[in-house]
Protein backbone atom coordinates (compact mmCIF):
# COMPACT_ATOMS: atom_id res chain seq x y z
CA UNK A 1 72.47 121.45 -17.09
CA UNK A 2 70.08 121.10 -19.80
CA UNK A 3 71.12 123.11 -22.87
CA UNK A 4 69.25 123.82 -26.29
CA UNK A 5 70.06 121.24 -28.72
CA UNK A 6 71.15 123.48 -31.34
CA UNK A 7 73.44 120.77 -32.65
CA UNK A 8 71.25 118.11 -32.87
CA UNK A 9 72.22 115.78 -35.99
CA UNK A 10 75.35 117.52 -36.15
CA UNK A 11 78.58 116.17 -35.84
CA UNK A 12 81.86 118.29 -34.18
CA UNK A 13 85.41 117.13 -34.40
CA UNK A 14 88.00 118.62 -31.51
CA UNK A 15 91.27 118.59 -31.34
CA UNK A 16 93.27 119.31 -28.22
CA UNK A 17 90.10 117.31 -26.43
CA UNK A 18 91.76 115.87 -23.27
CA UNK A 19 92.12 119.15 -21.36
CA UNK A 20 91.07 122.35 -21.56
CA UNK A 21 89.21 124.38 -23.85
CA UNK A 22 88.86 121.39 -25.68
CA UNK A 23 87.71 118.88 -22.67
CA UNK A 24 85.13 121.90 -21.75
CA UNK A 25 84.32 122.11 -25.63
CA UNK A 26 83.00 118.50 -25.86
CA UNK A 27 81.10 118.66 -23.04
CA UNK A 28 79.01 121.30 -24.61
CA UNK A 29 78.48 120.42 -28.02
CA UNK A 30 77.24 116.68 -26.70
CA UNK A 31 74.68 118.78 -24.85
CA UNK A 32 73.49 120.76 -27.44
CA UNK A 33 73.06 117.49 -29.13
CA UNK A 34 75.97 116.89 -31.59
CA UNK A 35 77.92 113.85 -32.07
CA UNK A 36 81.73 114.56 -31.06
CA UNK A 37 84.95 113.36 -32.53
CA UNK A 38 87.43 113.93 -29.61
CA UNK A 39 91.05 114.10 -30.65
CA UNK A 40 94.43 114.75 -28.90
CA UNK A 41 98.47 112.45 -27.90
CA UNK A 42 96.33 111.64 -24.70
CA UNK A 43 94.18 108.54 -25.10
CA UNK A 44 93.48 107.89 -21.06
CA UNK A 45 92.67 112.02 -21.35
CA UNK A 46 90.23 111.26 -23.82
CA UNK A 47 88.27 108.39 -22.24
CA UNK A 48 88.38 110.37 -18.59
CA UNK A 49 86.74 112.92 -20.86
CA UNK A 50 84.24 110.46 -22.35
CA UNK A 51 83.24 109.50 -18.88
CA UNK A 52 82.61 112.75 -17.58
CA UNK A 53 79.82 113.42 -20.23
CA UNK A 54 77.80 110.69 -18.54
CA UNK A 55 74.45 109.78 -20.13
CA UNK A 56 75.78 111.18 -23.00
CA UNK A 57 78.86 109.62 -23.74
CA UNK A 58 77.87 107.62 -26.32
CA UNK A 59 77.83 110.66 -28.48
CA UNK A 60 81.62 110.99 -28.18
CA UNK A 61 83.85 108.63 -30.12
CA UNK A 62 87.49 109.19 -29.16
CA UNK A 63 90.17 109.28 -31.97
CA UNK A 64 93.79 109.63 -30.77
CA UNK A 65 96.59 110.80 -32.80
CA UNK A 66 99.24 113.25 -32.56
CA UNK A 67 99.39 116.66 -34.66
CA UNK A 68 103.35 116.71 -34.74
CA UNK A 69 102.74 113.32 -37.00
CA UNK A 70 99.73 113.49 -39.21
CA UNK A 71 100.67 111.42 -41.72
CA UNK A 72 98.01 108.98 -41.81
CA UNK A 73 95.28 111.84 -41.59
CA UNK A 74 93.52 111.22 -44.95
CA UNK A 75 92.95 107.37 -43.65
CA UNK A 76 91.49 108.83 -39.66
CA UNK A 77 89.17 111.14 -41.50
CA UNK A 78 87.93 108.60 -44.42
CA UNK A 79 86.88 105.96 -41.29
CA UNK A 80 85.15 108.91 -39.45
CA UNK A 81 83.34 109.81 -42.33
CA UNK A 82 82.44 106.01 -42.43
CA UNK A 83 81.27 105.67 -39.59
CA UNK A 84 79.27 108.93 -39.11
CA UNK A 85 78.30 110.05 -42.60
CA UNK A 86 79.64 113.71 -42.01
CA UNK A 87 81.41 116.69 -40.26
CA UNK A 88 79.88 119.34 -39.79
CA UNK A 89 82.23 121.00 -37.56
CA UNK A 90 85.80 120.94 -37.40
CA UNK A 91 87.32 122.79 -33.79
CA UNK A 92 91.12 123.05 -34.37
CA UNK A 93 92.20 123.55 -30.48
CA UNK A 94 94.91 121.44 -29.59
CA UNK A 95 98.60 122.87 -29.75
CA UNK A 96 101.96 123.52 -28.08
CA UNK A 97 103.00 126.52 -26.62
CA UNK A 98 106.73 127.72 -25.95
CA UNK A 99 108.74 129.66 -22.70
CA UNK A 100 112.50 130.39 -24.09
CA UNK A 101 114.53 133.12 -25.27
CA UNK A 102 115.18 133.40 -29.82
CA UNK A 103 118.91 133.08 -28.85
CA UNK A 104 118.54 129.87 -27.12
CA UNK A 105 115.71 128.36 -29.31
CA UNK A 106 117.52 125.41 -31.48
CA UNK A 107 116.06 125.49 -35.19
CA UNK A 108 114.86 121.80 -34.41
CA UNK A 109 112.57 123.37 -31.68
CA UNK A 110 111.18 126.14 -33.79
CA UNK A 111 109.96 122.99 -36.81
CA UNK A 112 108.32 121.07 -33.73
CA UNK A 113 106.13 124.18 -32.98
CA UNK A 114 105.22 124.52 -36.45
CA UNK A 115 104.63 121.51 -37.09
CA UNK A 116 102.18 121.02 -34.06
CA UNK A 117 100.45 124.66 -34.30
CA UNK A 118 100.31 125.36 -37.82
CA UNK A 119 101.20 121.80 -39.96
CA UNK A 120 99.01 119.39 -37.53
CA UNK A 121 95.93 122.03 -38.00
CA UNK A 122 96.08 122.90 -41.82
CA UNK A 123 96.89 118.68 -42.42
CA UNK A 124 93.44 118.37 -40.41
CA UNK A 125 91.70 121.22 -42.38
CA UNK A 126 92.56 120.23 -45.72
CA UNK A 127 91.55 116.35 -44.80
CA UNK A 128 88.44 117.45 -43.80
CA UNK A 129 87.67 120.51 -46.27
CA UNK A 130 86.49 118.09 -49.16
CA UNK A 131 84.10 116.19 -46.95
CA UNK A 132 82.76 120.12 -46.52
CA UNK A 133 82.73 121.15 -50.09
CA UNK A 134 80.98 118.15 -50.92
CA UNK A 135 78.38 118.68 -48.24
CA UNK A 136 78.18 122.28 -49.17
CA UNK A 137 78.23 123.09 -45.75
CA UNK A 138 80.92 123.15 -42.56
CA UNK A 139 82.59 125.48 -39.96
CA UNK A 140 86.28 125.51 -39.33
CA UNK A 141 87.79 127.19 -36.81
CA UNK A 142 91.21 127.37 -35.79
CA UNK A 143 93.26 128.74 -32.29
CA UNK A 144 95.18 131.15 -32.06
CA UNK A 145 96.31 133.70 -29.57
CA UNK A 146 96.51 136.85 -28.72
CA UNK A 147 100.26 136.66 -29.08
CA UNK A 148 99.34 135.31 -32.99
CA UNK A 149 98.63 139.19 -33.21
CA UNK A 150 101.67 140.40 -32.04
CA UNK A 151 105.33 139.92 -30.78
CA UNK A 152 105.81 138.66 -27.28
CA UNK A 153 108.96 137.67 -25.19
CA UNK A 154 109.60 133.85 -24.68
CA UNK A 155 107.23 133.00 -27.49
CA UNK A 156 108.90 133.77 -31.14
CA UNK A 157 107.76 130.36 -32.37
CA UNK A 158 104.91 130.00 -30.80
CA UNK A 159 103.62 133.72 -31.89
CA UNK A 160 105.06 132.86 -35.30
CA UNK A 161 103.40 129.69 -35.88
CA UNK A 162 99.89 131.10 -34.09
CA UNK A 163 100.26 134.94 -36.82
CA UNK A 164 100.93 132.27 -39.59
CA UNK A 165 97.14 130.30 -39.10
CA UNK A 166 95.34 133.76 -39.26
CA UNK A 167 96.67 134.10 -43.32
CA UNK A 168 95.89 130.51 -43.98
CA UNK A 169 91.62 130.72 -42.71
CA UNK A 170 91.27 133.80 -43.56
CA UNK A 171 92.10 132.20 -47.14
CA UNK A 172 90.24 129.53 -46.66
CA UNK A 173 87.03 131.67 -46.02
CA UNK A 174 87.57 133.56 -49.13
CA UNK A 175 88.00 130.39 -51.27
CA UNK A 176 85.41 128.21 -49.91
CA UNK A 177 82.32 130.72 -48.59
CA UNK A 178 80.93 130.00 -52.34
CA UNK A 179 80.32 126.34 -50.57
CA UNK A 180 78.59 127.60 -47.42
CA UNK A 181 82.03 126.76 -45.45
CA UNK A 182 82.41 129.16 -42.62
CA UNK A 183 85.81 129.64 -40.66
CA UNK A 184 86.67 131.39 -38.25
CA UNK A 185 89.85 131.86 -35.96
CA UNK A 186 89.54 131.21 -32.13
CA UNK A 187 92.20 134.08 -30.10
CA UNK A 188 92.29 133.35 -26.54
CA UNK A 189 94.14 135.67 -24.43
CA UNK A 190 94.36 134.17 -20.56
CA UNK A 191 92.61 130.85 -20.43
CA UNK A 192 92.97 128.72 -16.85
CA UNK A 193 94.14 125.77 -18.54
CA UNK A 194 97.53 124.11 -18.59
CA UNK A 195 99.13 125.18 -21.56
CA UNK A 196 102.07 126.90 -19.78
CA UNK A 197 102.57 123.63 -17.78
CA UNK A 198 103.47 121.83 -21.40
CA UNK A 199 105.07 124.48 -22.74
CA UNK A 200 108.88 123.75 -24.18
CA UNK A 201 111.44 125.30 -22.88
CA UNK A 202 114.97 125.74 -24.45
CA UNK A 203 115.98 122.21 -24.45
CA UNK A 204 112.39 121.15 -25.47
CA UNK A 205 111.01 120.12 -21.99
CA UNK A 206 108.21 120.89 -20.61
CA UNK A 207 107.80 124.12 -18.18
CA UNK A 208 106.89 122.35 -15.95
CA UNK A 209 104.59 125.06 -14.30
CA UNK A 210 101.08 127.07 -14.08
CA UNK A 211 102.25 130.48 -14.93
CA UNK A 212 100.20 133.68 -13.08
CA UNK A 213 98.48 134.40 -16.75
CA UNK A 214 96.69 130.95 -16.95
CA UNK A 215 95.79 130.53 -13.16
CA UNK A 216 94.34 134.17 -13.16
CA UNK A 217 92.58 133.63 -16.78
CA UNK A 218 88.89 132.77 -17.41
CA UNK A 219 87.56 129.15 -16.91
CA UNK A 220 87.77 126.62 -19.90
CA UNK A 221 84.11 126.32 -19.64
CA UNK A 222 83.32 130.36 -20.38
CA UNK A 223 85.89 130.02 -22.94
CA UNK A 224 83.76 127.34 -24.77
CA UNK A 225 80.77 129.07 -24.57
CA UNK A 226 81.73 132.37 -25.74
CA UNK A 227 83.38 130.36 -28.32
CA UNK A 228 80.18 128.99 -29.37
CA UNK A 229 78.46 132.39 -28.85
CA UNK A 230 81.10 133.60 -31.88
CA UNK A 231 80.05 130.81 -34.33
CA UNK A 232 76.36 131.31 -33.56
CA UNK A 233 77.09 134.45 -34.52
CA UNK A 234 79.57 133.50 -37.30
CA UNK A 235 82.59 135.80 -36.57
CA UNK A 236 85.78 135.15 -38.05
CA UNK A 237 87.58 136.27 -34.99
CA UNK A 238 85.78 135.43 -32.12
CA UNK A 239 88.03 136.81 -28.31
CA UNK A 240 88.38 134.85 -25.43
CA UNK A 241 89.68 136.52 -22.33
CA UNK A 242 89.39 139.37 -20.06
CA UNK A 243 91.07 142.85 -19.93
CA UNK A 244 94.12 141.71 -21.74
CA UNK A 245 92.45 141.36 -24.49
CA UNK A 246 92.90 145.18 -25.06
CA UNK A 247 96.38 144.85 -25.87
CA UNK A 248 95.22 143.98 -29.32
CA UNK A 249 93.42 147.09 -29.86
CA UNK A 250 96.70 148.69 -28.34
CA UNK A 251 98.97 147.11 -30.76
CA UNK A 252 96.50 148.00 -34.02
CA UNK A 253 95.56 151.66 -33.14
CA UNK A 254 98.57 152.66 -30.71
CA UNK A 255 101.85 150.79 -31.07
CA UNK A 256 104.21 152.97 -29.39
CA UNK A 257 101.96 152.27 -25.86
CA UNK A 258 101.86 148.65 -26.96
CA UNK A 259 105.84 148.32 -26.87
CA UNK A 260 105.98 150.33 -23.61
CA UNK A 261 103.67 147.57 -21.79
CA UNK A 262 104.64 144.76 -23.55
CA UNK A 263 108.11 145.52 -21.71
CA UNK A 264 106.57 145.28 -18.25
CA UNK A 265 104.21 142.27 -18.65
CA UNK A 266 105.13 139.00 -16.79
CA UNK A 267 106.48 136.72 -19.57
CA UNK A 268 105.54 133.71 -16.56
């Protein structure tokens, strides 16, 4: 499908690129002409991805490494800068979600979800930020959820860790907008991808299973468009769902009615 290259020249890094919002992500930025850096734990992911974009995969260049271990960040991001001469864009999708109780959530468990959701994405951001600054120009964006909004069951870390990015870019946009630098945070409610399937459970396994949310939630590929619809458009918050996205207007202007449903939601 031919697309306006709006991105021509440009170049996009994405995180969480194998699957998902992220797979359907690369596909259209290389169409609107941008040069992609496609990230995630999932090399094989990453070339099937690079494949899929056909004629145009030369404009993706696939950089594994895993956000629970960013340690030798600074080094990835000073070869990619190498090799082609900026970022302009910096996607922050990839991340772990969670299906067990507080009570049966070991404190180990809890620094593993922080340390993928919130550590992996500011170690990324603050890699990349000076390339930005320097450039006087760049667009982070980071995901959340709707559940980094508010309290739900089976997800205390994963809520925690999700409510904890929204402080840190809204930060960054105060501090950097001086330097053109734009960011903006990403809050899916049901997507049909398979973060439920990798989900941890109490013992840190995965879930092992699609829950009803995800199979019933909009496609990866609307996701990523009204995702770039939002930074067209350069909101800080920019929704990605259906009608459960009301249960943040709920929460904010009517809590009491939040709790009540909240209750009575499928946690799976």
């Amino acid at each position: 499908m031919k697309k306006e290259l709006l991105f021509k020249g440009k170049v996009a890094w994405i995180t969480g690129a194998s699957s998902g919002i992220g797979e359907a992500l690369v596909h259209e930025f290389v169409l609107r002409g941008a040069k992609v850096i496609a990230s995630s734990n999932d090399l094989n992911g990453l070339e099937r991805v690079k494949v899929e974009c056909g004629d145009l995969s030369t404009m993706v260049h696939c950089i594994p490494f895993d956000l629970g271990d960013t340690s030798g960040i600074d080094k990835i991001v000073e070869q990619q800068v190498r090799a082609l001469g900026r970022i302009d864009f910096l996607l922050n999708i990839g991340g772990i979600s969670q299906r067990a109780r507080i009570d049966e959530t070991p404190m180990w468990l809890d620094r593993k979800i922080f340390e993928i959701n919130y550590f992996g994405t500011i170690a990324l951001t603050k890699a990349v930020l000076p390339i930005m600054v320097q450039q006087k120009s760049g667009h982070i964006l980071a995901t959340s959820s709707i559940t980094g909004r508010f309290g739900f069951p089976l997800r205390s870390a994963y809520s925690a860790s999700k409510q904890a990015l929204h402080g840190f870019f809204e930060t960054l946009y105060l501090e950097n907008k001086k330097f053109n630098i734009k960011a903006s945070v990403i809050i899916p409610g049901r997507v049909m991808t398979s973060i439920s399937f990798h989900a941890l459970d109490a013992e840190g396994k995965e879930h092992g299973k699609l829950d009803s949310g995800q199979a019933n939630g909009v496609l990866p590929q609307q996701a990523a468009e009204t995702i770039i619809k939002g930074m067209r458009r350069n909101k800080r918050e920019i929704l990605v769902g259906k009608n459960e996205l009301m249960m943040l207007y709920i929460r904010r202007w009517c809590p009491w009615l939040f709790f009540r449903i909240a209750d009575k939601i499928k946690t799976m």
